[in-house]
PDB file of N, CA and C in Angstrom:
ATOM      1  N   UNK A   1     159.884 116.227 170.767  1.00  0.00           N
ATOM      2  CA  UNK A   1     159.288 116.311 169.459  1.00  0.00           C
ATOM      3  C   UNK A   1     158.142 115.307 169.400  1.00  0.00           C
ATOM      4  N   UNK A   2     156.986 115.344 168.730  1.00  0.00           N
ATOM      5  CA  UNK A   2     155.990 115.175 168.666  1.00  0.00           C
ATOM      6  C   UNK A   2     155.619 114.880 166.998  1.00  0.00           C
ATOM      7  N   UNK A   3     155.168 113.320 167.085  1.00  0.00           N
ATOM      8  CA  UNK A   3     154.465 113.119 165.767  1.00  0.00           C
ATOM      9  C   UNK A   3     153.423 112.636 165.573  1.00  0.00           C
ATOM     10  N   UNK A   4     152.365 113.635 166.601  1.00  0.00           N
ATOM     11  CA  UNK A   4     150.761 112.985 166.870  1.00  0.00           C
ATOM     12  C   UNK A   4     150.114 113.836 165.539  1.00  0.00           C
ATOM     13  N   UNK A   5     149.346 113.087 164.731  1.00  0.00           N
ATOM     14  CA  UNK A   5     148.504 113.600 163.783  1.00  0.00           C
ATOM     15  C   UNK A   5     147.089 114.202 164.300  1.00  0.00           C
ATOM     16  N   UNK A   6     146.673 113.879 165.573  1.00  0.00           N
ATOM     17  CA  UNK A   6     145.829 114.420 166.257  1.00  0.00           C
ATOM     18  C   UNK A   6     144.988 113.039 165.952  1.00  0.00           C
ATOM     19  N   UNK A   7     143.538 113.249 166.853  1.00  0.00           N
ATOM     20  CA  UNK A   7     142.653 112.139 166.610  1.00  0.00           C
ATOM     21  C   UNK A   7     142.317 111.348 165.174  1.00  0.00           C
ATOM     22  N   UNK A   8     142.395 109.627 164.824  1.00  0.00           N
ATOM     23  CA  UNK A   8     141.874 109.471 163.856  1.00  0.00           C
ATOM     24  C   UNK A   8     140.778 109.119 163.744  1.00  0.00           C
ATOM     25  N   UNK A   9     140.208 109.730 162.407  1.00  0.00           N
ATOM     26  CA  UNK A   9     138.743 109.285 162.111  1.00  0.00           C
ATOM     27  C   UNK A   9     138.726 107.637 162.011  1.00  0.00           C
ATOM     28  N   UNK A  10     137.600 107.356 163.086  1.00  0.00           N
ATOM     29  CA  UNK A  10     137.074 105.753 162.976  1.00  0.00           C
ATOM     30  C   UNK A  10     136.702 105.091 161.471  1.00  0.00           C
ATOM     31  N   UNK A  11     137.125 104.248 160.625  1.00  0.00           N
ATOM     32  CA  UNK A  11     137.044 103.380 159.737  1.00  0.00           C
ATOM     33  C   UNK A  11     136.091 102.763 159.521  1.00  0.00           C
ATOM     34  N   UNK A  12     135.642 103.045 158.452  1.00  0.00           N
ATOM     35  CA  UNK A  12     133.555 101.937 158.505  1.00  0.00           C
ATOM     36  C   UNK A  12     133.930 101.031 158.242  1.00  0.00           C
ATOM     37  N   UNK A  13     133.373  99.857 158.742  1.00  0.00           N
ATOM     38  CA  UNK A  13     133.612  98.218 158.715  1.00  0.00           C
ATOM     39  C   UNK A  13     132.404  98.379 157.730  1.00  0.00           C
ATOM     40  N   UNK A  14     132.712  97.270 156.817  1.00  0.00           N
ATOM     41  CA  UNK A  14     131.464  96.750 156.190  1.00  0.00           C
ATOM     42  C   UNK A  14     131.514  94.735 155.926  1.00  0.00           C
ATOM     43  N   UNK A  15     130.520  94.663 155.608  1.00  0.00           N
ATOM     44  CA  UNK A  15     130.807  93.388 154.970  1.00  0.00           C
ATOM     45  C   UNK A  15     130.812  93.026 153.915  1.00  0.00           C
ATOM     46  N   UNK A  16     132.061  92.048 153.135  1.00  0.00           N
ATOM     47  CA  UNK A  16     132.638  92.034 152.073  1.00  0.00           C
ATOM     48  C   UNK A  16     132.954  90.403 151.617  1.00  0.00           C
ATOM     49  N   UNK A  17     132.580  90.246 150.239  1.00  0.00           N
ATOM     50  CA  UNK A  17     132.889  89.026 149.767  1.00  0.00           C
ATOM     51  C   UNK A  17     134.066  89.112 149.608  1.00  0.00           C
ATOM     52  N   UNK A  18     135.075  87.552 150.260  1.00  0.00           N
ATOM     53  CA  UNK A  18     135.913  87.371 150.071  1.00  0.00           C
ATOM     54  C   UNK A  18     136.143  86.022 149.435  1.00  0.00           C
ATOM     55  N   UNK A  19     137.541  85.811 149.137  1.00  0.00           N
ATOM     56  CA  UNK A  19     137.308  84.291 148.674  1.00  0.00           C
ATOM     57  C   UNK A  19     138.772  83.511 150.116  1.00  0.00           C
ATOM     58  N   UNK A  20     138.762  82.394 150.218  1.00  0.00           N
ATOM     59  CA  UNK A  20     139.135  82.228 151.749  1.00  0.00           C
ATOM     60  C   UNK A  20     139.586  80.943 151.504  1.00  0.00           C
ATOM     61  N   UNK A  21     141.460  80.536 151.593  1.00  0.00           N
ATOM     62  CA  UNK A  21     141.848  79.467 151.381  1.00  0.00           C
ATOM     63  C   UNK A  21     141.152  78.250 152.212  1.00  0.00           C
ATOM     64  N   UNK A  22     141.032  77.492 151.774  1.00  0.00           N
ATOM     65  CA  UNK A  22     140.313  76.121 152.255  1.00  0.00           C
ATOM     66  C   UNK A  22     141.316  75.287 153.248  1.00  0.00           C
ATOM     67  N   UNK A  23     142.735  75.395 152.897  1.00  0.00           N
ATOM     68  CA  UNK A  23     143.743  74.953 153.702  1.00  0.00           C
ATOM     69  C   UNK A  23     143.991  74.840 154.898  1.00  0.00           C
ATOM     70  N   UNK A  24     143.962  74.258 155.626  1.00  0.00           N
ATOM     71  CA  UNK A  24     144.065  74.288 157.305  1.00  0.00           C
ATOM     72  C   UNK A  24     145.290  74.981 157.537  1.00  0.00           C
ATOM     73  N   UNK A  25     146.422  74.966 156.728  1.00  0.00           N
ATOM     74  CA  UNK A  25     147.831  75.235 157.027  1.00  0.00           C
ATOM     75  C   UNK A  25     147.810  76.588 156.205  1.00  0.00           C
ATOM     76  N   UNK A  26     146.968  77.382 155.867  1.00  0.00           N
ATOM     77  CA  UNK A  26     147.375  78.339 155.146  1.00  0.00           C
ATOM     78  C   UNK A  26     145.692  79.588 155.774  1.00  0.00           C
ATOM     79  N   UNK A  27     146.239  80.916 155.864  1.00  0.00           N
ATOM     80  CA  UNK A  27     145.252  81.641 156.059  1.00  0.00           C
ATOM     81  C   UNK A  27     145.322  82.545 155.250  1.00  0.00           C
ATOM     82  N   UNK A  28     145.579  82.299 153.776  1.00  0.00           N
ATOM     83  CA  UNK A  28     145.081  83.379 152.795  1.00  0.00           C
ATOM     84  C   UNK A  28     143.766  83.283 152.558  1.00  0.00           C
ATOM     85  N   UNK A  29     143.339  85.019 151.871  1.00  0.00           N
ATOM     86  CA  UNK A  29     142.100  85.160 152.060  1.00  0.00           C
ATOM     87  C   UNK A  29     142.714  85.839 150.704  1.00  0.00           C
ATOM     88  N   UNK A  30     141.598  86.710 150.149  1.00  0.00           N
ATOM     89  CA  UNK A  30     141.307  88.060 149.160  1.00  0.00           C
ATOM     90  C   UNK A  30     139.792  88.395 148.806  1.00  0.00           C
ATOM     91  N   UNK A  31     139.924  89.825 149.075  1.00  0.00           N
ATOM     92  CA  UNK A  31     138.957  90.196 148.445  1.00  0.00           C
ATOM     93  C   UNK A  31     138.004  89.637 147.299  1.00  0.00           C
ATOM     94  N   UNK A  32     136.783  89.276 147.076  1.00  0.00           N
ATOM     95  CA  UNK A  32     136.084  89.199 145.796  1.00  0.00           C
ATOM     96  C   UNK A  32     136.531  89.910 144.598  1.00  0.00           C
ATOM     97  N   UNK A  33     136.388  91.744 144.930  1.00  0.00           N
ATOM     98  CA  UNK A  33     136.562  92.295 143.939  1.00  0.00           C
ATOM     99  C   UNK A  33     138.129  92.910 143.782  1.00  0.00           C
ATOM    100  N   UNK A  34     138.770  91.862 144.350  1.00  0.00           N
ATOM    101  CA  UNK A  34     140.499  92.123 143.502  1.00  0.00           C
ATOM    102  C   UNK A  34     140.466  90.690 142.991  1.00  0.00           C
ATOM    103  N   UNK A  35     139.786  89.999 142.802  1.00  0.00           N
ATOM    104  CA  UNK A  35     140.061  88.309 142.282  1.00  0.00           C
ATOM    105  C   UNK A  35     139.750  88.624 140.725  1.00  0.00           C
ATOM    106  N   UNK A  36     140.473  88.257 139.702  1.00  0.00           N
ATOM    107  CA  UNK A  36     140.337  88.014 138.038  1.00  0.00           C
ATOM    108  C   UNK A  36     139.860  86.769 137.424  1.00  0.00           C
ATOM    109  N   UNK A  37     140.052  86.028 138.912  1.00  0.00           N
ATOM    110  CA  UNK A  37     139.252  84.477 138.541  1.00  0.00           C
ATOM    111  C   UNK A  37     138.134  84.430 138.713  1.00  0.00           C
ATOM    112  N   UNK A  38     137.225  83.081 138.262  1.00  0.00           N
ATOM    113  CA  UNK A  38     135.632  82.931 138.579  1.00  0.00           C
ATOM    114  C   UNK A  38     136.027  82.264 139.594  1.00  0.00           C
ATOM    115  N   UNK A  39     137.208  81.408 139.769  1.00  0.00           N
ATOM    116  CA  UNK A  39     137.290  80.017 141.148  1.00  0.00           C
ATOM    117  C   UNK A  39     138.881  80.458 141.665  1.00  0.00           C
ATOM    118  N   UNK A  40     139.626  81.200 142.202  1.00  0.00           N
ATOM    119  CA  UNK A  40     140.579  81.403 141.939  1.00  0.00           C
ATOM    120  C   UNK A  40     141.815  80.433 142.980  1.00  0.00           C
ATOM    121  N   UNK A  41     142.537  79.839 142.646  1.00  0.00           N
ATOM    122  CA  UNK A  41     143.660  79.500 143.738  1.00  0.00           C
ATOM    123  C   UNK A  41     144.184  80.494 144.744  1.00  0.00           C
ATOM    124  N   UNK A  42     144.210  80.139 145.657  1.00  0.00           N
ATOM    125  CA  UNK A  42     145.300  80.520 147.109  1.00  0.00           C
ATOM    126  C   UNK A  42     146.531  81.063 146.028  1.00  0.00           C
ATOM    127  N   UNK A  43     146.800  82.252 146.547  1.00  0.00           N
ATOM    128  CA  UNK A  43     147.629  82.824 145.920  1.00  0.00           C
ATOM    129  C   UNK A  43     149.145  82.135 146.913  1.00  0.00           C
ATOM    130  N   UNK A  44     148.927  81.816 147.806  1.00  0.00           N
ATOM    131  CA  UNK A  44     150.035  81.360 148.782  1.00  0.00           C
ATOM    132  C   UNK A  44     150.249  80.217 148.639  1.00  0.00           C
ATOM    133  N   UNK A  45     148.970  79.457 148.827  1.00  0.00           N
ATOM    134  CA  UNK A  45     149.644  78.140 148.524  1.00  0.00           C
ATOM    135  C   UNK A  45     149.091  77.065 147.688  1.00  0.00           C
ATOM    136  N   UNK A  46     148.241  77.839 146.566  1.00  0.00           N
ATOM    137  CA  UNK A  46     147.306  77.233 145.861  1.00  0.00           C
ATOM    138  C   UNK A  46     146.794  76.215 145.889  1.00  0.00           C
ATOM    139  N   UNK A  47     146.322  76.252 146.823  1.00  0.00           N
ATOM    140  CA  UNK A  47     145.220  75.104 147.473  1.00  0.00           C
ATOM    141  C   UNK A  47     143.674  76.205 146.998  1.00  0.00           C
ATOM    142  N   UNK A  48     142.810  74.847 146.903  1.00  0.00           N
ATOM    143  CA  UNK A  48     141.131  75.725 146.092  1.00  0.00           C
ATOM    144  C   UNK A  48     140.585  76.527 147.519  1.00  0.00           C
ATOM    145  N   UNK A  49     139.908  77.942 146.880  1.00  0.00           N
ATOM    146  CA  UNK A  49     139.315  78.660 147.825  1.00  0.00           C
ATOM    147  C   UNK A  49     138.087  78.543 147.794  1.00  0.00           C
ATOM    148  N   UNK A  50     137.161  79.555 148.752  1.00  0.00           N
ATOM    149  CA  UNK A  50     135.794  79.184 148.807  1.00  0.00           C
ATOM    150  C   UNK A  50     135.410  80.503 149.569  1.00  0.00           C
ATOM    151  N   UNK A  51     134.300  81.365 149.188  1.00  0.00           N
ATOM    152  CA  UNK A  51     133.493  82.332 148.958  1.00  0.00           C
ATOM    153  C   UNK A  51     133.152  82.625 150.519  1.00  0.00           C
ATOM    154  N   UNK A  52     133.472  83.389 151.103  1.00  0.00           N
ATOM    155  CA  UNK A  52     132.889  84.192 152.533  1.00  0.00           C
ATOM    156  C   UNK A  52     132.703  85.550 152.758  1.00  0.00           C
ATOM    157  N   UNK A  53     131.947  85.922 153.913  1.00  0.00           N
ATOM    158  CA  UNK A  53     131.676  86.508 154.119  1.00  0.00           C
ATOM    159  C   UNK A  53     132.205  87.592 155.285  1.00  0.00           C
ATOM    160  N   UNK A  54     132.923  88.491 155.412  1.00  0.00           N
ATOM    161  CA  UNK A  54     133.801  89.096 156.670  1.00  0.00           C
ATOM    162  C   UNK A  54     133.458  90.198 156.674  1.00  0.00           C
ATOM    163  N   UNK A  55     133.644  90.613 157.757  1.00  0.00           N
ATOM    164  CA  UNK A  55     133.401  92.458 158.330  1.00  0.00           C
ATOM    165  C   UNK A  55     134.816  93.459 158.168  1.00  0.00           C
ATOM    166  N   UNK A  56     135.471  93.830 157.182  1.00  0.00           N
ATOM    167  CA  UNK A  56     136.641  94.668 156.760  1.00  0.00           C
ATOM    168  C   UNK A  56     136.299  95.715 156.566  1.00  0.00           C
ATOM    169  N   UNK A  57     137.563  96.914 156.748  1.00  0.00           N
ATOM    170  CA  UNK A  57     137.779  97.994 156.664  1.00  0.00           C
ATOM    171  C   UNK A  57     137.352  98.661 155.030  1.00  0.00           C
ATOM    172  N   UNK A  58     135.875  99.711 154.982  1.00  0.00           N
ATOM    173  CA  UNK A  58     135.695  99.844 153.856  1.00  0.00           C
ATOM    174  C   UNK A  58     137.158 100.425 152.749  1.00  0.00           C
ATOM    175  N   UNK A  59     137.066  99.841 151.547  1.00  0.00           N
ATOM    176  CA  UNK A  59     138.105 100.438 150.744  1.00  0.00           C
ATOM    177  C   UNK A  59     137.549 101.427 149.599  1.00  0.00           C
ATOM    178  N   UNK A  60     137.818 102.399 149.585  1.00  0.00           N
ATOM    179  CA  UNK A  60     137.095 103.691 148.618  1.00  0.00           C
ATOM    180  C   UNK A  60     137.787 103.451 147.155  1.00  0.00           C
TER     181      UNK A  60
END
């Protein structure tokens, strides 16, 4: 039995503001546009974040 969906279509990378824990001990990140804050805390370990720039999987 077989549960190949057949070839998948390749994923456009784009680049995307994120906001990016500052923490050495912590690698949370989030999106810009899922953040409700203007400055928002590390949702993990609320330590202050800071504004970058990354190449992610576009989200429609």
């Amino acid at each position: 039995m077989s549960f190949s969906r057949g070839p998948k279509e390749p994923v456009a990378e784009v680049e995307t503001n994120v906001w990016s824990c500052t923490s050495d001990d912590c690698q949370g990140w989030m999106r810009e546009s899922y953040s409700f804050e203007e400055k928002p805390a590390c949702p993990l370990c609320k330590s202050t974040m800071e504004q970058e720039v990354r190449v992610l999987p576009e989200v429609k």
